[in-house]
Protein backbone atom coordinates (compact mmCIF):
# COMPACT_ATOMS: atom_id res chain seq x y z
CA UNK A 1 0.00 0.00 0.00
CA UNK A 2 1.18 3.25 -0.91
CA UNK A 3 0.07 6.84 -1.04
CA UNK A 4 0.55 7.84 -4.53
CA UNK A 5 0.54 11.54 -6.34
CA UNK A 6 -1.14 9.56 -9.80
CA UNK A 7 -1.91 11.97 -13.46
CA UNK A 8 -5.00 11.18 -14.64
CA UNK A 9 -5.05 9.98 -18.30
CA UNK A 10 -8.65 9.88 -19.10
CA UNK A 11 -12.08 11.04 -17.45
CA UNK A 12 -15.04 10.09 -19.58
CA UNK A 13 -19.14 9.70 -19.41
CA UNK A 14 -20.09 6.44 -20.49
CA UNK A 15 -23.30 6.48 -19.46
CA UNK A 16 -25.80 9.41 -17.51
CA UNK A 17 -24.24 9.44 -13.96
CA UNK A 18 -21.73 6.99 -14.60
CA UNK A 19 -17.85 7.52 -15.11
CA UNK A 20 -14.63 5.92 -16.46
CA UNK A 21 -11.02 7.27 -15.12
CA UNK A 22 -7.45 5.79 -16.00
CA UNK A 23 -4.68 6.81 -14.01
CA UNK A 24 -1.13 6.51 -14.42
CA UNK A 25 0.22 4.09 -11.69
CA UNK A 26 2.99 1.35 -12.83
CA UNK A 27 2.65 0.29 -9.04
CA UNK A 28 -0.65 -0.23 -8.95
CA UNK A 29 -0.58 -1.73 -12.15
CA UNK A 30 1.82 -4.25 -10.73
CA UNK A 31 0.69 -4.63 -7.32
CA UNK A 32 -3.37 -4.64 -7.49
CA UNK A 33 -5.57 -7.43 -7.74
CA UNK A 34 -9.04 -8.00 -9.17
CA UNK A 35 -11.80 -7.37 -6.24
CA UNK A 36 -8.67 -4.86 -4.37
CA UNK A 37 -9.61 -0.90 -4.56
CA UNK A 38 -8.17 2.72 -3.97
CA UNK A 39 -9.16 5.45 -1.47
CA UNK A 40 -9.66 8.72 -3.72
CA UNK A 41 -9.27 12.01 -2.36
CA UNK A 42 -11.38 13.89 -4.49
CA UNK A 43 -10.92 17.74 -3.65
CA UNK A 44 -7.84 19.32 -1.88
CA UNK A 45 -10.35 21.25 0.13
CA UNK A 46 -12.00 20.08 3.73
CA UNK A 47 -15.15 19.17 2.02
CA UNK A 48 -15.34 16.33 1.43
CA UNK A 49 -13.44 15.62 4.04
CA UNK A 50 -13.11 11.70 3.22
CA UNK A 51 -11.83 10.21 0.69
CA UNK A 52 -13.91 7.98 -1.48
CA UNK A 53 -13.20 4.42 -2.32
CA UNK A 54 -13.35 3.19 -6.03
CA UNK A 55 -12.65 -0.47 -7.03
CA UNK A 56 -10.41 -1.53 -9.40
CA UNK A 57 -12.21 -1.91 -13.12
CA UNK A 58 -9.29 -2.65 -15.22
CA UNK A 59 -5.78 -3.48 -14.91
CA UNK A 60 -3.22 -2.01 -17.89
CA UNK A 61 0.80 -1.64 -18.60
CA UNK A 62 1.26 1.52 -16.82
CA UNK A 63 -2.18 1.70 -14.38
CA UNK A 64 -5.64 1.09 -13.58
CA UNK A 65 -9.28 2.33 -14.35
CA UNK A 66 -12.03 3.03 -11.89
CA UNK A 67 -15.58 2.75 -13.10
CA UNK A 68 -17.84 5.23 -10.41
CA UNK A 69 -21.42 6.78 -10.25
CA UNK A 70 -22.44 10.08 -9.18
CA UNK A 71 -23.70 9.76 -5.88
CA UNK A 72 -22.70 12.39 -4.12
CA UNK A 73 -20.78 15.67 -3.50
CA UNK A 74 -17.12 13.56 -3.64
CA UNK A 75 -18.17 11.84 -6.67
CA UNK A 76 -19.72 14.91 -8.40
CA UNK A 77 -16.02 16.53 -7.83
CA UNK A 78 -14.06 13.70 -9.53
CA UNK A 79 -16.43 13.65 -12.68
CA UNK A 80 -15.22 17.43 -13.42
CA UNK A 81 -11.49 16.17 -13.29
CA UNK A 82 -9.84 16.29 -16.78
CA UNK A 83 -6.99 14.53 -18.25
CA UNK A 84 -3.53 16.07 -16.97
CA UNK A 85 -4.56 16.54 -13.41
CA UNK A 86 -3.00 14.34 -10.76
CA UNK A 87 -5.16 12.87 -8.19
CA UNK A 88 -4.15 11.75 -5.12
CA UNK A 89 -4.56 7.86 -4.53
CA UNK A 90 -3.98 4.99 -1.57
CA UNK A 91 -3.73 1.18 -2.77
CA UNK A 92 -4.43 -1.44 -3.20
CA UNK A 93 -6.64 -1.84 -0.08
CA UNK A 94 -8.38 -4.75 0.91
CA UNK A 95 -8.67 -8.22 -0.14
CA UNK A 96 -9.43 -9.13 -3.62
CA UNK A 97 -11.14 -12.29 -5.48
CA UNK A 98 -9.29 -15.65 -4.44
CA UNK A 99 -8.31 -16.87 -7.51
CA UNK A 100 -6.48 -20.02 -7.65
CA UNK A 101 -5.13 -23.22 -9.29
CA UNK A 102 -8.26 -25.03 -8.02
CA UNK A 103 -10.52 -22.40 -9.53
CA UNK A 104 -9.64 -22.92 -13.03
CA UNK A 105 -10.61 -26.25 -13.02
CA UNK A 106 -14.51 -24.33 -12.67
CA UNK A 107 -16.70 -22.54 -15.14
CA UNK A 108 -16.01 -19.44 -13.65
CA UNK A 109 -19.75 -17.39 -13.65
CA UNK A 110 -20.03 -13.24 -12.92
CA UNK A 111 -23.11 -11.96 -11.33
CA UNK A 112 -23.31 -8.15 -11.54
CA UNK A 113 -25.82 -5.62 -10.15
CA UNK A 114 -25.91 -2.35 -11.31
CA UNK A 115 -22.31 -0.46 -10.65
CA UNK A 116 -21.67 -3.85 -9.46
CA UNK A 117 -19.71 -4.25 -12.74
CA UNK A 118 -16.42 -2.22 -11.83
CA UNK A 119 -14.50 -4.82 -10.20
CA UNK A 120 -15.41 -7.63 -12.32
CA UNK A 121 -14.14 -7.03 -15.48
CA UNK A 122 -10.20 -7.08 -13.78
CA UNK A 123 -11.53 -10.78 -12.52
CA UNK A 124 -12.93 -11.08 -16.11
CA UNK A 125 -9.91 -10.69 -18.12
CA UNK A 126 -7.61 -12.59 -15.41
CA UNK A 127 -10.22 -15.52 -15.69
CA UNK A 128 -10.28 -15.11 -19.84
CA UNK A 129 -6.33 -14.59 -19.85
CA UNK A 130 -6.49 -18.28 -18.24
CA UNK A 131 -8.58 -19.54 -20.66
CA UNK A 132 -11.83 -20.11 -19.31
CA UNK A 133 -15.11 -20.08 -20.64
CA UNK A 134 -16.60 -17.00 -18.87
CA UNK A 135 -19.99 -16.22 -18.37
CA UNK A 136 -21.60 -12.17 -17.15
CA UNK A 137 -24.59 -11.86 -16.21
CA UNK A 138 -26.09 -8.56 -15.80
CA UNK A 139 -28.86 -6.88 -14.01
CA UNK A 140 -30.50 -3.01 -13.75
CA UNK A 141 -33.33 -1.01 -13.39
CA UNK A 142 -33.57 -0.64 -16.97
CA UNK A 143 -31.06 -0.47 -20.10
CA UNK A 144 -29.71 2.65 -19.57
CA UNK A 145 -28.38 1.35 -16.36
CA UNK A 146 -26.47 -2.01 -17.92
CA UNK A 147 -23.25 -0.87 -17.80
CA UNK A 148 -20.10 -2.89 -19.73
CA UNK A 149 -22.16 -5.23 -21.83
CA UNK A 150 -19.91 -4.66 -24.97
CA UNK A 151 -16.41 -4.42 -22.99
CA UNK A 152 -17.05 -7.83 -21.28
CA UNK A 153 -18.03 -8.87 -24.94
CA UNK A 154 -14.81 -7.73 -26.26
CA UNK A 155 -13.07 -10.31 -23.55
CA UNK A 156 -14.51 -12.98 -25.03
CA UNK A 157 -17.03 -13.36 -22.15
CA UNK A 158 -20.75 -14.95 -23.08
CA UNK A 159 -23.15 -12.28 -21.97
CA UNK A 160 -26.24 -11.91 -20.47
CA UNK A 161 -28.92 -9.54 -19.02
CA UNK A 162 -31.89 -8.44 -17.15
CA UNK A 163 -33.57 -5.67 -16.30
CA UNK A 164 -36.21 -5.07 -14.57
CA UNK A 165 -38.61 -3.34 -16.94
CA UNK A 166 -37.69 -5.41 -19.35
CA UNK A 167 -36.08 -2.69 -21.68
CA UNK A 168 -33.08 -4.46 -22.27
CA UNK A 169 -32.49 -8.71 -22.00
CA UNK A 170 -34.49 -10.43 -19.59
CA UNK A 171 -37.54 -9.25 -17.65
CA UNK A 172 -36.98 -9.57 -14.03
CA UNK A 173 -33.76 -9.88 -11.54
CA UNK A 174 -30.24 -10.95 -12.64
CA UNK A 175 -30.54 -14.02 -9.75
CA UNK A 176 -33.51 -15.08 -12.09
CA UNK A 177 -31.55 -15.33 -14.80
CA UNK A 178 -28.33 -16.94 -12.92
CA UNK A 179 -31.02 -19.80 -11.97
CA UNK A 180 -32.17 -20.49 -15.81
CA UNK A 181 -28.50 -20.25 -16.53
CA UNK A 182 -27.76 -23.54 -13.82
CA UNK A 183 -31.15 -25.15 -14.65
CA UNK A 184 -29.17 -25.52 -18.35
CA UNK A 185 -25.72 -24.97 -18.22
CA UNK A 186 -24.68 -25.43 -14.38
CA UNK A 187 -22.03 -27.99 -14.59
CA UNK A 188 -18.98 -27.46 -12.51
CA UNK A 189 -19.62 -23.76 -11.98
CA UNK A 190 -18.10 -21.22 -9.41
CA UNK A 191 -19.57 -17.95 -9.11
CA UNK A 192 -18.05 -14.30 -8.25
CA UNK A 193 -20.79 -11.75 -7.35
CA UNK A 194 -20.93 -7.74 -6.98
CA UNK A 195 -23.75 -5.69 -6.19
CA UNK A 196 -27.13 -4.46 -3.80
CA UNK A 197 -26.62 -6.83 -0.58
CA UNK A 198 -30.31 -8.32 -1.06
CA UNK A 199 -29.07 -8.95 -4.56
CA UNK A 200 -25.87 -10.87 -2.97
CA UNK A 201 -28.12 -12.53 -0.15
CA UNK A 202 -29.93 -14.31 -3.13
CA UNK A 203 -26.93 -15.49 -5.01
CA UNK A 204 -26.02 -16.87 -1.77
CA UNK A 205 -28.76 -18.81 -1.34
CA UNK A 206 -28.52 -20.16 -4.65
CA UNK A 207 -25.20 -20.59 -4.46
CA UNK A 208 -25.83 -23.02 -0.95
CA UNK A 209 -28.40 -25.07 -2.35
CA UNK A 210 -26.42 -25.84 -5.83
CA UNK A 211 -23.61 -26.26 -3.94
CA UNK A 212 -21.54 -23.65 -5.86
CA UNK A 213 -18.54 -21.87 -3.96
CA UNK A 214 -19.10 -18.34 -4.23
CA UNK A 215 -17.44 -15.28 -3.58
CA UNK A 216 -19.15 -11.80 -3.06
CA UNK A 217 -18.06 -8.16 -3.31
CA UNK A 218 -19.47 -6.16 -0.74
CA UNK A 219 -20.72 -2.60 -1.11
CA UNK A 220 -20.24 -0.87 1.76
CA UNK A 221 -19.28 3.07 3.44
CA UNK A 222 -15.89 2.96 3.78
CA UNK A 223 -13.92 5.93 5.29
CA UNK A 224 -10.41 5.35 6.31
CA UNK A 225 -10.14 1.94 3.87
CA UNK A 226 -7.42 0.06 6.76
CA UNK A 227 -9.84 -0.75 9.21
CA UNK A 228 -9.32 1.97 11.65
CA UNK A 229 -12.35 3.48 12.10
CA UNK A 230 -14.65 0.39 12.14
CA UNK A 231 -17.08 1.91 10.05
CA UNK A 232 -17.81 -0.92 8.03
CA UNK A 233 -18.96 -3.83 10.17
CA UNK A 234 -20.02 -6.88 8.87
CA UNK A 235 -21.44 -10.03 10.68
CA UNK A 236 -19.98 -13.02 9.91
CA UNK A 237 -19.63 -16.90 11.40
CA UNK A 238 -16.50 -17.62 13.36
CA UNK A 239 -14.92 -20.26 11.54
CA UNK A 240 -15.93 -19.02 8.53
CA UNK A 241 -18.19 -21.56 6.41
CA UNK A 242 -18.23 -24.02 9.49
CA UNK A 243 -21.88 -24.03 10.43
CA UNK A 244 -21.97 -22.37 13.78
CA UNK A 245 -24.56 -20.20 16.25
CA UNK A 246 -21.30 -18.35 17.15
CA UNK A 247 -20.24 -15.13 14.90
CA UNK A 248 -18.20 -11.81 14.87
CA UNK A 249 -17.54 -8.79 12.74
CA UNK A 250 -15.27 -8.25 10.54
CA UNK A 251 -14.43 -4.82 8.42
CA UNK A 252 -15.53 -4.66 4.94
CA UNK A 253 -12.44 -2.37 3.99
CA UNK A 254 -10.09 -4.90 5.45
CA UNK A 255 -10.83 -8.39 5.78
CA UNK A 256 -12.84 -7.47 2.05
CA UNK A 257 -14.28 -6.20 0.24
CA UNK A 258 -14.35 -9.83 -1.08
CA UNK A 259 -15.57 -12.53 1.22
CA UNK A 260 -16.79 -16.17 1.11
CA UNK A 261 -20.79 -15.89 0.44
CA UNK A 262 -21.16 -18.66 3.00
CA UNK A 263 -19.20 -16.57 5.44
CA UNK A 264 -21.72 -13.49 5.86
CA UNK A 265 -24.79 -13.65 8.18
CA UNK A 266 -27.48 -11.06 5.84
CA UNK A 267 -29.87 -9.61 7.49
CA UNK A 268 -33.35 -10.60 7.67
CA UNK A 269 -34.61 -7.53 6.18
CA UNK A 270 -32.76 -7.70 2.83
């Protein structure tokens, strides 16, 4: 991890509310990891006074992208950045995707709601670089919201979608369409997921009763990124996916963003 004085390359729209920035970074570039992210500071002024984390979209030569939405006052300030200004950056934070030896031998499948997309397509082109089959699978509000669709095409990835007006792909939720997708094509499958929690708690479920391993990206607040400020709690087992009355919390920003689905306790409200 290193605090890191980075030029921006490119800043562009690619889609309303939603932005793509490259930075210059040949140490990020050789030291991040798919499902790892960066703590932005996005104005040298005291407001914001946080810095914002972004996950890691893509992984080149000399740097990385960061796919981000407009959600706020920190991410309205980094959309008006241009090429040539430097931005100041700490990473790679967190734990990434586990990929290993043993996970090639699966059909690797990527479950993505919404802005849910940024950090898979670095797992997407690791996975395709290792040539496996690769399924996407896709899910908004509506089409103007499916974010990626021909990038992940570009990989070589088999792509799907749904949205839930039925504007663009299928009608309905994404986990409805990763259950049609097992019903035919299940086979030896391990799944990688990003996106709303009650999206993720639903994957996981599916995930349980397939018997798929699964691994989730979690979405949360996170302020300081190093687990400092344990402001992103989540509840998990002790003993991880050991079946157990018995759990703990752990901090999104540092034992994460990626964790075993089996591993989280979701609430019964999602």
């Amino acid at each position: 991890m290193k605090q890191i004085n980075s030029i921006i390359l490119q800043n562009n729209k690619v889609a309303e509310g939603f932005y793509r920035m490259r930075i210059e970074s040949p140490y990020l570039a050789k030291n991040i990891k798919p499902g790892q992210f960066i703590e932005v500071l996005c104005s040298r002024s005291k407001e914001p006074l946080l810095r914002r984390p972004l996950g890691c979209h893509r992984i080149f030569d000399k740097g990385i992208e960061v796919l981000y939405e407009i959600v706020g006052q920190g991410t309205e300030l980094l959309s008006r950045k241009v090429a040539g200004e430097y931005l100041d950056v700490i990473g790679p934070l967190g734990n990434g995707f586990d990929i290993n030896p043993k996970s090639y031998t699966l059909n690797p499948i990527l479950i993505a709601g919404g802005i849910g997309v940024a950090p898979l397509m670095a797992l997407a082109q690791r996975l395709v670089d290792a040539n496996k089959k690769v399924h996407v699978l896709i899910g908004a509000c509506s089409k103007s919201h499916i974010l990626c669709e021909k990038e992940f095409k570009k990989l070589g990835a088999k792509v799907l979608t749904a949205t839930e007006d039925g504007s663009k792909g299928r009608k309905g939720l994404v986990t409805e369409l990763l259950e049609e997708l097992l019903a035919r094509d299940g086979g030896r499958a391990i799944m990688y997921a990003c996106g709303p929690n009650a999206m993720l708690k639903t994957i996981t479920h599916i995930a349980q009763e397939e018997k798929i391993p699964c691994q989730v990206s979690l979405e949360e607040r996170m302020a300081c990124g190093v687990g400092i400020c344990l402001g992103c709690p989540v509840k998990v087992k002790i003993g991880g996916r050991i079946r157990t009355e018995k759990y703990e919390y752990k901090m999104v920003c540092k034992d994460g963003p990626v964790f075993d689905a089996e591993e989280i306790v979701w609430p019964e409200a999602l």
